[in-house]
Protein backbone atom coordinates (compact mmCIF):
# COMPACT_ATOMS: atom_id res chain seq x y z
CA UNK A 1 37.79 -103.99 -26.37
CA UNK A 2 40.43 -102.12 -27.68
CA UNK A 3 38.22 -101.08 -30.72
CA UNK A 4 35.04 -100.32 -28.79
CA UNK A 5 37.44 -97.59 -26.51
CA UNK A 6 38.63 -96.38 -29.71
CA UNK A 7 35.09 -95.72 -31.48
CA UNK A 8 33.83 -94.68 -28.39
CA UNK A 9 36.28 -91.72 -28.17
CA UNK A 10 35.36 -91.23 -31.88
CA UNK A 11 31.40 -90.43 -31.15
CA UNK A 12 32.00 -88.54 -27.96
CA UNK A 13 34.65 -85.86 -28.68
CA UNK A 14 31.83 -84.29 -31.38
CA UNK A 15 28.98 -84.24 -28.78
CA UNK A 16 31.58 -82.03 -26.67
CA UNK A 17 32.64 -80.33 -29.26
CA UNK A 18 28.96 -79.01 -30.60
CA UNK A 19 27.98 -79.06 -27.03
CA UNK A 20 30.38 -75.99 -26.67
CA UNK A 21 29.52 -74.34 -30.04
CA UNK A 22 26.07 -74.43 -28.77
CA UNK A 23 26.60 -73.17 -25.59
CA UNK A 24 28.68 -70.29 -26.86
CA UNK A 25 26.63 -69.31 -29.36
CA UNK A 26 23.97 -68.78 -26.88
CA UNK A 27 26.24 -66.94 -24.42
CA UNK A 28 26.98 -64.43 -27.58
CA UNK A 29 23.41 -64.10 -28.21
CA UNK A 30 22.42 -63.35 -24.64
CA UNK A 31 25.52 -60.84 -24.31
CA UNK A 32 24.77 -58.83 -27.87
CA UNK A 33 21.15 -58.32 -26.89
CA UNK A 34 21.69 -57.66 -23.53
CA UNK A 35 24.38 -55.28 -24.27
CA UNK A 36 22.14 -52.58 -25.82
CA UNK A 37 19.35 -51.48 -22.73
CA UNK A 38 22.19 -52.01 -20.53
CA UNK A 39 24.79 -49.49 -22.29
CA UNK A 40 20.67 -47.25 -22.91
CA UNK A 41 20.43 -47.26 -19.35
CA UNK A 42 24.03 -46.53 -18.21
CA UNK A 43 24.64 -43.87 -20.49
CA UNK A 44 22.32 -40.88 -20.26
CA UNK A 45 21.59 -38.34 -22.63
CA UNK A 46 22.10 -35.87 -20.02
CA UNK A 47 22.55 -34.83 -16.90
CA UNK A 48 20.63 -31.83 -15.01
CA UNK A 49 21.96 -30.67 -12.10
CA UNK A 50 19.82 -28.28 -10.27
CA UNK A 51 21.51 -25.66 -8.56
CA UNK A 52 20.58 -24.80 -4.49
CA UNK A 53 18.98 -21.33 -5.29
CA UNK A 54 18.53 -19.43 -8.78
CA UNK A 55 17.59 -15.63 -9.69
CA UNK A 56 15.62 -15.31 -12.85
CA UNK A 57 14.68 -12.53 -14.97
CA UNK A 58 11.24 -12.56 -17.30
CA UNK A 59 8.05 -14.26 -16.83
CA UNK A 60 8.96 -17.96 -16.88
CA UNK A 61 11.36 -20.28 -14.88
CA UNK A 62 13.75 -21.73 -17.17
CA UNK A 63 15.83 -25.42 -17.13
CA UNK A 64 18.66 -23.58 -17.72
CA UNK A 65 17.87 -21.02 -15.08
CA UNK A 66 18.19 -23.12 -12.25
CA UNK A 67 20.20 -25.76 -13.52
CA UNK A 68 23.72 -26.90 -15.36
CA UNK A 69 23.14 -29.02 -18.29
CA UNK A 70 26.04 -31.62 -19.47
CA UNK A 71 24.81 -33.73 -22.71
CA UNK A 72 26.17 -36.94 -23.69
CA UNK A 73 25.63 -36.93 -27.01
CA UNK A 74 27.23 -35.28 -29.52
CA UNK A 75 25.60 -33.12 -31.70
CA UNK A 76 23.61 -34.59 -34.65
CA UNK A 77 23.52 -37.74 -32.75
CA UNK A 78 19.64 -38.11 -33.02
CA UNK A 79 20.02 -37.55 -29.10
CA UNK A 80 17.55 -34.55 -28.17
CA UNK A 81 15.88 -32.70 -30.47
CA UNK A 82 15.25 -29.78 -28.69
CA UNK A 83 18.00 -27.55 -26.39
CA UNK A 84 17.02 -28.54 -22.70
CA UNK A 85 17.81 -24.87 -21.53
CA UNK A 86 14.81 -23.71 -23.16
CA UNK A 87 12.57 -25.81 -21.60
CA UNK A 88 9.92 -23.67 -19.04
CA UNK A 89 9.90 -25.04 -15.58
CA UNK A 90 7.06 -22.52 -14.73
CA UNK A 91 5.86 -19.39 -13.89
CA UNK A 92 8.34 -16.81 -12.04
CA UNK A 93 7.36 -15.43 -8.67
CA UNK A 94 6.20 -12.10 -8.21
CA UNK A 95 9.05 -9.56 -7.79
CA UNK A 96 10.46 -9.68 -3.97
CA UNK A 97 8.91 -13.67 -3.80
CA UNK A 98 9.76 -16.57 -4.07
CA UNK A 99 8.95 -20.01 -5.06
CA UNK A 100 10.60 -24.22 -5.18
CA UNK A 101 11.44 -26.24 -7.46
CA UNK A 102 11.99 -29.93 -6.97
CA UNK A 103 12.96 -32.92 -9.14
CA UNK A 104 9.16 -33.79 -9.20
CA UNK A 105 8.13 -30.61 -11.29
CA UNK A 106 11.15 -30.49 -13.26
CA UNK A 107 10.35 -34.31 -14.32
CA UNK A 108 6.55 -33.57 -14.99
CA UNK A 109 7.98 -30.21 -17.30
CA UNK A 110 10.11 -33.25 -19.63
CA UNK A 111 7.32 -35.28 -19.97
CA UNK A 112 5.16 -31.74 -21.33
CA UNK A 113 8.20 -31.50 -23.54
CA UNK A 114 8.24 -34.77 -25.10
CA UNK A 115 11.08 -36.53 -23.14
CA UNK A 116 10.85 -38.95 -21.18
CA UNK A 117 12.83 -38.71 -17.65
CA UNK A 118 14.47 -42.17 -18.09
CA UNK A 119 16.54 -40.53 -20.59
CA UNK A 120 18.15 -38.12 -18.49
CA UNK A 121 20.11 -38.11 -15.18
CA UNK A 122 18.89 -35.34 -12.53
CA UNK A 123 20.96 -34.83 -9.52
CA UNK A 124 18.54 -32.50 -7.00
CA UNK A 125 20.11 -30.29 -4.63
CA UNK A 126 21.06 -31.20 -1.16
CA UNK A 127 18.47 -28.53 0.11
CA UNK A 128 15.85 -31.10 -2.16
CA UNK A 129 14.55 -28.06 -4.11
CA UNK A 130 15.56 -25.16 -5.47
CA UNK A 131 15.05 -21.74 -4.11
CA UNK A 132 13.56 -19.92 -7.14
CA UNK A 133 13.92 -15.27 -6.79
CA UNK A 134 12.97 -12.86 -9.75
CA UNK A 135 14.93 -10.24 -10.20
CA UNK A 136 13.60 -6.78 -9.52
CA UNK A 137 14.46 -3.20 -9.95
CA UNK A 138 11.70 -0.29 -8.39
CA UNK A 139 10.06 2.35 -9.71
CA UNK A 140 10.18 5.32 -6.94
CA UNK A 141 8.13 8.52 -7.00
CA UNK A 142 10.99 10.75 -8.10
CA UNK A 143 11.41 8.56 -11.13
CA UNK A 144 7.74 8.91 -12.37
CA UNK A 145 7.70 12.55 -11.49
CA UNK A 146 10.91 13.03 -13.41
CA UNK A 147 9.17 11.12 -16.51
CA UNK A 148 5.65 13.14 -16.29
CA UNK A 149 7.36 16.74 -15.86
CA UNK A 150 9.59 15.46 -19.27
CA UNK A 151 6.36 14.31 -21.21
CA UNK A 152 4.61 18.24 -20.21
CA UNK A 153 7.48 19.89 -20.99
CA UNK A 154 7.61 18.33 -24.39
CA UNK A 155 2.92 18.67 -24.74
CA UNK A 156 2.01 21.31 -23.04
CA UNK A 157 2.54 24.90 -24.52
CA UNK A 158 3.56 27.85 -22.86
CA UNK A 159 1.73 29.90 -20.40
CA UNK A 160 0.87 27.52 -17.68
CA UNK A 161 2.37 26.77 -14.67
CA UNK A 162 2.09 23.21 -13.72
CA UNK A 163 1.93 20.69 -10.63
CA UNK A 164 2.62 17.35 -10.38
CA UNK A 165 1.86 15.03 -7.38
CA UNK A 166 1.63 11.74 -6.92
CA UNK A 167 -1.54 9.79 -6.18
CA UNK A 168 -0.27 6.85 -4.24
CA UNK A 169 0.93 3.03 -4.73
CA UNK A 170 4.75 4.20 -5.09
CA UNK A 171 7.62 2.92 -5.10
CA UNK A 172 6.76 0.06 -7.20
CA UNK A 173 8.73 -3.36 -7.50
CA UNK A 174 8.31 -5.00 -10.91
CA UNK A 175 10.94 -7.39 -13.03
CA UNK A 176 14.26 -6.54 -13.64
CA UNK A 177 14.24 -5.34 -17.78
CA UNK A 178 14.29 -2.76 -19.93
CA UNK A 179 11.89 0.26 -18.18
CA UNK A 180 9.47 2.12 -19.42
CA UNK A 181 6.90 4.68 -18.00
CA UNK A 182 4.56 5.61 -20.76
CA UNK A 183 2.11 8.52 -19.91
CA UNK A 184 -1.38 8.87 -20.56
CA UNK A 185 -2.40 12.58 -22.64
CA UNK A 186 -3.07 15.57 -20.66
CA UNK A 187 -5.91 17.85 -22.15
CA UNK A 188 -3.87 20.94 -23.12
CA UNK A 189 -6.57 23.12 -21.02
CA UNK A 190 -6.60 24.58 -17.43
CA UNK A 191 -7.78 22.36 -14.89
CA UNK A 192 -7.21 19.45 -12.65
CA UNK A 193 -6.48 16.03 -14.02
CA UNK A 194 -5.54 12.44 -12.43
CA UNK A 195 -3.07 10.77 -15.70
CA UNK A 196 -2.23 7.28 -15.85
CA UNK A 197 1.31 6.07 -15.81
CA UNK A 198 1.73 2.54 -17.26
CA UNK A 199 4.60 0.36 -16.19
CA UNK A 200 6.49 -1.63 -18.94
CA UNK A 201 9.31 -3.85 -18.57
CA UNK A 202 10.88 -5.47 -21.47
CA UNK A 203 8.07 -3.89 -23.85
CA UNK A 204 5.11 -5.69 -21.59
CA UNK A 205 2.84 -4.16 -19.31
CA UNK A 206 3.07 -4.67 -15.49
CA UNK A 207 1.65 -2.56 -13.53
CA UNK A 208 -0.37 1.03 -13.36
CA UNK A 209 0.21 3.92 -11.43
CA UNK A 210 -1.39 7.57 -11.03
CA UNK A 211 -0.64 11.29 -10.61
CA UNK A 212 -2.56 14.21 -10.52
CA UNK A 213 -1.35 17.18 -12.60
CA UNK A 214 -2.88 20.70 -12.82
CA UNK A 215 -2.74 23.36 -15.06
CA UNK A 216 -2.82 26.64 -14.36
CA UNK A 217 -2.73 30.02 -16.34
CA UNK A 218 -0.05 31.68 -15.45
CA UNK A 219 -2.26 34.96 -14.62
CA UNK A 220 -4.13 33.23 -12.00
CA UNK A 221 -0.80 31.18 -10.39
CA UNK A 222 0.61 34.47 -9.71
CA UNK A 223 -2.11 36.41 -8.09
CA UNK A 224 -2.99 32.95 -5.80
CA UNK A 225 1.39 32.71 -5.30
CA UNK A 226 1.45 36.78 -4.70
CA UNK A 227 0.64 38.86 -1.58
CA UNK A 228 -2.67 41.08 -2.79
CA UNK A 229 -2.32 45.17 -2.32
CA UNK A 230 -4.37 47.32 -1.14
CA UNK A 231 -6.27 48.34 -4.27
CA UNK A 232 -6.90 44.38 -5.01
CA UNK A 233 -8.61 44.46 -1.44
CA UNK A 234 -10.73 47.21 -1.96
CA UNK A 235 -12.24 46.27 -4.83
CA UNK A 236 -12.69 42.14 -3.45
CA UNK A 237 -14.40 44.09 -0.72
CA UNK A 238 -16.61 45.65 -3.19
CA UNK A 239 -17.10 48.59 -0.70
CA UNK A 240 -13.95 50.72 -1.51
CA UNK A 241 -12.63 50.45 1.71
CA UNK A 242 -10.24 53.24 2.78
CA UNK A 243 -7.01 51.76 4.35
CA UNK A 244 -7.48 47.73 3.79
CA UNK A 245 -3.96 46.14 3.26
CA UNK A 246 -3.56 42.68 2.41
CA UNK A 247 -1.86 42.35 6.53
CA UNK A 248 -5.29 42.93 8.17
CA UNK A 249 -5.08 43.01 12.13
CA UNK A 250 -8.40 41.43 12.58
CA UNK A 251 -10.28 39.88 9.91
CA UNK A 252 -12.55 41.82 7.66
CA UNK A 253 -16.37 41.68 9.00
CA UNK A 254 -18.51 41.94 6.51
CA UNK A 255 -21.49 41.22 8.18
CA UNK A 256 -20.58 43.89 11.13
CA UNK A 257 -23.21 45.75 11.76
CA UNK A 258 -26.36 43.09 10.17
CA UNK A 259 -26.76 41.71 13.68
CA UNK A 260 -26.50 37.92 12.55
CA UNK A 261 -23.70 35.99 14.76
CA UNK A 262 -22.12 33.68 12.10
CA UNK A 263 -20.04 30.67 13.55
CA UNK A 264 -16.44 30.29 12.87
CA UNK A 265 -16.04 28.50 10.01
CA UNK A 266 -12.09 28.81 10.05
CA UNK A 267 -9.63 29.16 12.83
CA UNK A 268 -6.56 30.80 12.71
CA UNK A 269 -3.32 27.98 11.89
CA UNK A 270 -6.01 25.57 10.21
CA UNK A 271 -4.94 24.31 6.92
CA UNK A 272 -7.50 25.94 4.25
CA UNK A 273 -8.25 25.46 0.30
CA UNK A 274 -7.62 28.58 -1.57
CA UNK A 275 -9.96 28.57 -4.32
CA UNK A 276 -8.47 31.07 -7.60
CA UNK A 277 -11.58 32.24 -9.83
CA UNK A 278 -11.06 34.24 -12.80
CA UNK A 279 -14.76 33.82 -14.82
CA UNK A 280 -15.36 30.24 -15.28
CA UNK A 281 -11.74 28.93 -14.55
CA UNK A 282 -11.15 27.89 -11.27
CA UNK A 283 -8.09 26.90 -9.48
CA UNK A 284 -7.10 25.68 -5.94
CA UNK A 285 -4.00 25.66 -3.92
CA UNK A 286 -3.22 24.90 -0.35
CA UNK A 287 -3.13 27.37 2.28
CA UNK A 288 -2.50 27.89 5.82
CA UNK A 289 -5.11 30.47 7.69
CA UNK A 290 -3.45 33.45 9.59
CA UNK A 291 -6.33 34.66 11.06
CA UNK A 292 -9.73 32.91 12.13
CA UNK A 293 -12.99 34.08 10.27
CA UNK A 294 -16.57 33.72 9.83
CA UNK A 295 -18.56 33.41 6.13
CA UNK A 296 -18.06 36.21 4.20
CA UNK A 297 -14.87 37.23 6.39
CA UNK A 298 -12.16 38.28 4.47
CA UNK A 299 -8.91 37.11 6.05
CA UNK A 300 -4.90 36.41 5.80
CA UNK A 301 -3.58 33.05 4.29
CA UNK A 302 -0.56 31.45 3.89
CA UNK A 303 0.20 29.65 0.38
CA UNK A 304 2.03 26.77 1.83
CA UNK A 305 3.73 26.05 -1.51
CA UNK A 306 4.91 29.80 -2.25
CA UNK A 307 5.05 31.21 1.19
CA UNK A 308 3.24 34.08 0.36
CA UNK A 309 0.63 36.13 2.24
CA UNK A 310 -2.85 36.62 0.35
CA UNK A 311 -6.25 38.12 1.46
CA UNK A 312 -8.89 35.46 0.82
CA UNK A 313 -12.51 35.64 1.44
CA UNK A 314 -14.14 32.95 3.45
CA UNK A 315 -17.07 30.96 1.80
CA UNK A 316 -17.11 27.27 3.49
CA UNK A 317 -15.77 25.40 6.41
CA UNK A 318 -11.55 25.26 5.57
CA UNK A 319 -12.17 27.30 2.27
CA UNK A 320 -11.56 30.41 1.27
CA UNK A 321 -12.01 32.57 -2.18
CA UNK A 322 -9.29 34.61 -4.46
CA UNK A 323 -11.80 36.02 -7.43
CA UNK A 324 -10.00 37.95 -9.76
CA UNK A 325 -12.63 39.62 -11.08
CA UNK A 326 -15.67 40.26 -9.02
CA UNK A 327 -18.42 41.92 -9.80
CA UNK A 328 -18.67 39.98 -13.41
């Protein structure tokens, strides 16, 4: 009996004994392999933290616009291969807009980008999107003015006086960035002429906007800026009319005395065109009617840019004619 105790503690203590080389071995081969999603999953590459509203500048929405990036990995790591700052989000909103971002988009831009969202942590904001405003600067009328009065001071030669006014559409709003207003040529002749003023920002076109500029001799600014004397009238007149002064009493009949009754064509305070004719150039300016008149009447007008008192002859409904040289 005794021996049979003794050989059976001889054959039992190395089944135990492999029984727990076995069972560790296992338990280390379980733990290694488990070890390595576990410590994948735990430890991020990153983490993106999107800020609760962002301002950005340019045409695209940037990670690192509305975001603060902390990597995991050190540099060289074969973590990321690209800078997660860089990475468009989408398209800006118009100046004075606004658009959201949420975790969603941001995850659909890392998949474009080649990296997958289960490598990175993001922690959304506790609005659950971001508020996403471009920055803006504005383009006002005086600005453009002051830009197109540099460019025709620079083009145009001597001898003309010049007018600028706007067309319409100002002040703009574009993106915040380097400005530029880049204006269109202006033929170096007399006349009227509607010149385009492009809009860059950062060296890229935005937006379009007008003004009209005229040209005028300076002959023919003068005498439509000047009150007219009493020789000028005479001779407009054509009839060498003893006594006519440029601050008529009544207006000027000329069709006294034909026995046609003309109708009014322009009442005394209306606001007129004053057309300037010298040959074939013609110029206009605004005016203000003293007196009221019929076709053919010669009358007193205002310049309402000059102040200044001319005698104009009436020849349409609101319009009246300054020729310099008549008779030719």
């Amino acid at each position: 009996m005794g021996r049979a105790e003794h050989g059976g503690k001889s054959l039992k203590a190395p089944w135990i004994k492999g029984l727990g080389v076995l069972l560790a071995a296992v338990l280390l081969a379980v733990g290694v392999g488990a070890s390595c999603p576990l410590a994948a999953a735990v430890l991020p590459k990153a983490t993106i933290t999107l800020r609760s509203s962002a301002e950005v500048q340019g045409l695209d929405i940037l990670l690192g616009d509305i975001a603060e990036i902390q990597y995991h990995l050190e540099e060289g790591s074969g973590g990321l291969n690209q800078d997660l700052a860089r990475i468009s989000v989408g398209r800006a909103p118009l100046p004075g807009k606004s658009r959201k971002i949420n975790v969603g988009i941001v995850e659909v831009r890392l998949r474009q980008a080649g990296i997958h969202p289960s490598t990175v942590v993001i922690v959304p904001p506790p609005e659950g999107e971001v508020l996403v405003t471009a920055a803006s600067q504005t383009v006002t009328e005086e600005m453009v003015m002051a830009a197109v009065w540099e460019y025709l001071k620079e083009n145009m030669k001597d001898g003309f006086e010049i007018g600028v006014q706007a067309v319409g559409g100002l002040p703009l709003v574009v993106p915040a960035g380097e400005l530029e207003l880049r204006i269109d040529s202006v033929p170096p002749t007399p006349g009227s002429y509607q010149v385009s003023v492009r809009v860059y920002v950062d060296g890229h076109w935005y937006q379009t906007t007008r003004v009209r500029v005229q040209l005028q001799p300076r002959q023919i600014a003068a005498a439509a800026g000047l009150e007219v004397n009493a020789d000028f009238a005479q001779n407009q007149d054509g009839r060498g009319a003893a006594g006519a002064s440029p601050a008529l009493d009544e207006p000027l009949d000329v069709t006294a005395g034909s026995g046609v009754d003309l109708p009014i064509l322009v009442r005394a305070g209306d606001p007129v065109v004053i057309e300037v004719v010298s040959g074939a150039i013609r110029v206009e300016a605004l005016g203000r009617a003293r007196q009221s008149g019929k076709l053919g009447d010669l009358i007193r007008v205002e310049n309402v840019d000059s102040r200044k008192i001319i005698v104009a002859q009436v020849v349409d409904k609101g319009v009246v004619r300054l020729d310099l040289n008549p008779g030719k």
